[in-house]
C-alpha atoms as a PDB file:
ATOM      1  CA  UNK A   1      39.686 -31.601  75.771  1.00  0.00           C
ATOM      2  CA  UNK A   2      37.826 -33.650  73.093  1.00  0.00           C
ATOM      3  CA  UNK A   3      34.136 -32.372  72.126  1.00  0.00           C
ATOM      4  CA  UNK A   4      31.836 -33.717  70.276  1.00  0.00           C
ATOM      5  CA  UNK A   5      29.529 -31.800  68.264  1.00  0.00           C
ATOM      6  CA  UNK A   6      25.991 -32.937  67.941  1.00  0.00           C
ATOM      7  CA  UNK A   7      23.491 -31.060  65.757  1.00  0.00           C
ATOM      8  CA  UNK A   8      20.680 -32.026  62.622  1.00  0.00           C
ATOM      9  CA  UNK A   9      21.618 -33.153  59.345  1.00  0.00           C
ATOM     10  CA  UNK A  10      18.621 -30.575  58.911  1.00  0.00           C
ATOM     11  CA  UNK A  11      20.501 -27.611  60.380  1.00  0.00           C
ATOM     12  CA  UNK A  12      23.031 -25.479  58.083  1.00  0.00           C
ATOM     13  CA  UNK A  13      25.869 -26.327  60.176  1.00  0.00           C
ATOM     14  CA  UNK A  14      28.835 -25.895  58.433  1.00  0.00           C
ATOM     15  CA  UNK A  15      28.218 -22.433  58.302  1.00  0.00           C
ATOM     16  CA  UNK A  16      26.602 -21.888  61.273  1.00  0.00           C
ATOM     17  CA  UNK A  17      28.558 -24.196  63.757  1.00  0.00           C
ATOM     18  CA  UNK A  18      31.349 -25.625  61.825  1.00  0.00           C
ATOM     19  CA  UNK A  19      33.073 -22.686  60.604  1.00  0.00           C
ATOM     20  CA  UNK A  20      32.415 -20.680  63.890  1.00  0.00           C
ATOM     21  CA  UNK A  21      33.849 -22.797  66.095  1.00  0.00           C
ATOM     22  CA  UNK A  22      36.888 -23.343  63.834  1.00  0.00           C
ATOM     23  CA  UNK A  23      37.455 -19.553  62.485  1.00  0.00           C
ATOM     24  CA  UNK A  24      37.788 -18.843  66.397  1.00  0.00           C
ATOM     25  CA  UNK A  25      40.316 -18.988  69.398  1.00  0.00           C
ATOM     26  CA  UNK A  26      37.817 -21.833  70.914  1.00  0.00           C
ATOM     27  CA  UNK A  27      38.517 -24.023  67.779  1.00  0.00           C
ATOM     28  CA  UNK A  28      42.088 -24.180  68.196  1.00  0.00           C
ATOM     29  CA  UNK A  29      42.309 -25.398  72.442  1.00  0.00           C
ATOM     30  CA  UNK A  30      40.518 -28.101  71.869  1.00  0.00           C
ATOM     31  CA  UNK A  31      39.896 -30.917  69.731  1.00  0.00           C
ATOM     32  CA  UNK A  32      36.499 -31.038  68.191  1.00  0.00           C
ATOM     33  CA  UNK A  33      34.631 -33.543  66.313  1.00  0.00           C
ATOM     34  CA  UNK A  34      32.059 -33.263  63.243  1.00  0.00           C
ATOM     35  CA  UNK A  35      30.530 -35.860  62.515  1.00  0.00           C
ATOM     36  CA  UNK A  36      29.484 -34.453  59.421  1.00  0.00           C
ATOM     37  CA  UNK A  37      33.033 -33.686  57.634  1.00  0.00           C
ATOM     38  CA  UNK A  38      33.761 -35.746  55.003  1.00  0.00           C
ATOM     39  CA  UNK A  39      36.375 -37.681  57.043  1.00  0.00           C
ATOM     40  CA  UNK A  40      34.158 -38.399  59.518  1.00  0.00           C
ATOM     41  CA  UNK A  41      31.299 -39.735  58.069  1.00  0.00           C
ATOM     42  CA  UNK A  42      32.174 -43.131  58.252  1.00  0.00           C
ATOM     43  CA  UNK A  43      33.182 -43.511  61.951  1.00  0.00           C
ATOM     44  CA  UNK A  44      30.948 -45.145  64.362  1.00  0.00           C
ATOM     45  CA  UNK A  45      29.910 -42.194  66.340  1.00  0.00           C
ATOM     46  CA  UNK A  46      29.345 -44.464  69.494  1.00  0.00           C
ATOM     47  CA  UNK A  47      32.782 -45.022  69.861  1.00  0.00           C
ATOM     48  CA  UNK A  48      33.847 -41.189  69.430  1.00  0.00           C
ATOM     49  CA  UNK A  49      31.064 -39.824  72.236  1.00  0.00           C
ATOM     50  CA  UNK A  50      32.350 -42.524  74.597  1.00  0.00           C
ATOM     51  CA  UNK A  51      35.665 -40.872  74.493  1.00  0.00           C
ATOM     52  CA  UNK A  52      34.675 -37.391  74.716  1.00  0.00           C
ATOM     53  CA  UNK A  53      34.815 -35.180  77.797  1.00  0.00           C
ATOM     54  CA  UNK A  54      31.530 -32.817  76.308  1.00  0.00           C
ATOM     55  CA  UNK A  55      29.077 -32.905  73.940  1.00  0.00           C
ATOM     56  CA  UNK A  56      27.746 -29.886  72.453  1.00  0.00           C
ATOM     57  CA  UNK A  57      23.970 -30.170  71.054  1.00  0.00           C
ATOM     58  CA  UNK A  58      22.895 -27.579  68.643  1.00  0.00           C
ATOM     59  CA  UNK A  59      19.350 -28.432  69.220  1.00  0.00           C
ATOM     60  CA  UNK A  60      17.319 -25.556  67.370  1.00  0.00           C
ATOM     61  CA  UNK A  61      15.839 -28.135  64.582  1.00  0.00           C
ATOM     62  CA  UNK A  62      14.723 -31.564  66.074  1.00  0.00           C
ATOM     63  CA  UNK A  63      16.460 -34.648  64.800  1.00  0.00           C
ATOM     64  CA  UNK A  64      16.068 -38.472  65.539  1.00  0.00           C
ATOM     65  CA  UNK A  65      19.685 -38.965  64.782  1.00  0.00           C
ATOM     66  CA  UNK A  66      20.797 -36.358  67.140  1.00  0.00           C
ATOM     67  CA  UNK A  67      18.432 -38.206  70.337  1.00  0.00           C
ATOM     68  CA  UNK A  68      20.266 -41.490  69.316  1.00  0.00           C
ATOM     69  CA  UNK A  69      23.868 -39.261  69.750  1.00  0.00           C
ATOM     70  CA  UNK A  70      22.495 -37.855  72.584  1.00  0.00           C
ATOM     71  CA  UNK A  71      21.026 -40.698  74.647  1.00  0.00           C
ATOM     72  CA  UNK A  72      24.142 -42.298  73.795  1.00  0.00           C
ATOM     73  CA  UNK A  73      26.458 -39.983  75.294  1.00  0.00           C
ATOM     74  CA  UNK A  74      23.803 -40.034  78.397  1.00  0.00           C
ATOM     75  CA  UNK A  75      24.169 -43.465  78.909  1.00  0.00           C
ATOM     76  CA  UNK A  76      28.127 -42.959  78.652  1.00  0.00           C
ATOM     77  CA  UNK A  77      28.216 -40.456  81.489  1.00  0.00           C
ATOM     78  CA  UNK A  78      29.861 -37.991  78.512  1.00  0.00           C
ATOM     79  CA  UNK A  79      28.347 -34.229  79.848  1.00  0.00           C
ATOM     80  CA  UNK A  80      25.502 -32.318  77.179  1.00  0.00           C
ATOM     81  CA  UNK A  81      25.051 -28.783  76.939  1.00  0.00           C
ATOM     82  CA  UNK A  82      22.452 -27.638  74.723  1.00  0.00           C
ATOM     83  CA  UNK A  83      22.548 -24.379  72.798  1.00  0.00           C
ATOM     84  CA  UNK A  84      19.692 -23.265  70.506  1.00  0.00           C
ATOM     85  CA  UNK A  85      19.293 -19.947  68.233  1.00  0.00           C
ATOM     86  CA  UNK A  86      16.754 -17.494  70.228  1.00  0.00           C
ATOM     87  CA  UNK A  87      13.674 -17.904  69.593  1.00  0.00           C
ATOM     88  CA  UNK A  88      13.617 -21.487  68.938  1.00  0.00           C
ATOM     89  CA  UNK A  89      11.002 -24.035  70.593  1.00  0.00           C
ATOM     90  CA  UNK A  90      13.528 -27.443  71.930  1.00  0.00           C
ATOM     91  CA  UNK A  91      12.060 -30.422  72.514  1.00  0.00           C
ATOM     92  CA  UNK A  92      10.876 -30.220  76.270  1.00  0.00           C
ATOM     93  CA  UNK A  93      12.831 -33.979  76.733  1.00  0.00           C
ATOM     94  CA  UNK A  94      16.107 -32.558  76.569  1.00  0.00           C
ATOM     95  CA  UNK A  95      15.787 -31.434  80.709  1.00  0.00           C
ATOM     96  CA  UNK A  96      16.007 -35.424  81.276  1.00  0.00           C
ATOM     97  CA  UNK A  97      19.563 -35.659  80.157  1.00  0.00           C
ATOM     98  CA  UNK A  98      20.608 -32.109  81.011  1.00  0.00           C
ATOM     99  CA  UNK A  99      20.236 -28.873  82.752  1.00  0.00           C
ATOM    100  CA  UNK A 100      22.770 -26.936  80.393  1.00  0.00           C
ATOM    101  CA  UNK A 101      21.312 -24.973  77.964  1.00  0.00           C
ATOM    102  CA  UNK A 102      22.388 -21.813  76.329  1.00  0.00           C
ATOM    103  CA  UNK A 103      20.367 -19.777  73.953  1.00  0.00           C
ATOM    104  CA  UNK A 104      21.725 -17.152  71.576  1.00  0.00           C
ATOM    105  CA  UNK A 105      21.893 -14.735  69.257  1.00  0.00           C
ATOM    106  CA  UNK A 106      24.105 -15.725  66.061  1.00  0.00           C
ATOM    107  CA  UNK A 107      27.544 -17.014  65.343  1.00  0.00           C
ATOM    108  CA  UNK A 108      29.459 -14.358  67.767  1.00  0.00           C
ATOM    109  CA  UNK A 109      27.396 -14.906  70.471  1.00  0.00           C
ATOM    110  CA  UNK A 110      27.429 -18.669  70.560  1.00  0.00           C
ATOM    111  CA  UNK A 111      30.900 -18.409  70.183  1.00  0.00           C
ATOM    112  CA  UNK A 112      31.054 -16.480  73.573  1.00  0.00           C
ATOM    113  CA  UNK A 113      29.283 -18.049  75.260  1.00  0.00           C
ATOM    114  CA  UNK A 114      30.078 -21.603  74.372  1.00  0.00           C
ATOM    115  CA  UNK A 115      33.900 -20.092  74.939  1.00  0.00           C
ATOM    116  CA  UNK A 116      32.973 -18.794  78.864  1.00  0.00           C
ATOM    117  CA  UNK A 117      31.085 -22.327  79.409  1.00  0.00           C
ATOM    118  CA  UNK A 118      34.270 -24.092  78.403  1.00  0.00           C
ATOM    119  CA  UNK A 119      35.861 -21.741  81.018  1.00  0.00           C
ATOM    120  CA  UNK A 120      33.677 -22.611  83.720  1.00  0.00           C
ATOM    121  CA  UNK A 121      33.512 -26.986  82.876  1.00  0.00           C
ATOM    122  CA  UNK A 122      37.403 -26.725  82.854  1.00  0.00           C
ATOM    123  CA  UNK A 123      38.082 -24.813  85.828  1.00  0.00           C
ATOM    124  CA  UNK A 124      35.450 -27.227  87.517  1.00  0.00           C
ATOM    125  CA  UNK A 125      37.192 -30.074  86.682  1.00  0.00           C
ATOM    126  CA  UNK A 126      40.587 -28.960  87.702  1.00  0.00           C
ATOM    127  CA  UNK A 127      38.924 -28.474  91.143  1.00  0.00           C
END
């Protein structure tokens, strides 16, 4: 499955998202987009969310660039879930282009619970 991860250019997310998701099991079933690697940075992301089955939005630091990926992969039909550190106020518009959201506790826990999500949207599917 191809996901697309969404997140600030605010955010520390090599370290916090990045690296996670790539130092675990979860990093190597699927294929997984950054827009932020280096070579990345120069692909129109339009094109890449359009071909995505999932995007995952790390939306614990507000960004207009990450609405524009966002509304995009709306538009597109491509599925959103949401995660966001605990504690963290999201923007209340998010609810119009999802009802997935995870909160959590640090790079284990996302990783967990991103991992069981994955479980559920692929056994879904396959139904």
């Amino acid at each position: 499955m191809k996901i697309y991860i969404s997140h600030s250019s605010k955010y520390d997310y090599e370290s916090k998202i990045y690296n996670p998701i790539k130092d675990s099991d979860m990093g190597k079933e699927d294929i997984y987009f950054f827009p932020h690697e280096n070579d990345n940075i120069k692909i129109k992301t339009e094109d890449v969310i359009s071909d995505c089955e999932l995007v995952i939005a790390e939306v614990s630091v507000p960004a207009t660039g990450q609405g524009i990926e966002l509304g995009m992969a709306y538009c597109a039909k491509v599925p959103i879930l949401c995660i966001y550190e605990k504690g963290m106020k999201i923007s209340s518009s998010l609810k119009f282009i999802t009802d997935k959201f995870i909160e959590y506790e640090g790079s284990q826990d996302m990783i967990i619970k991103i991992g069981n999500y994955l479980n559920e949207f692929k056994n879904a599917k396959t139904k």
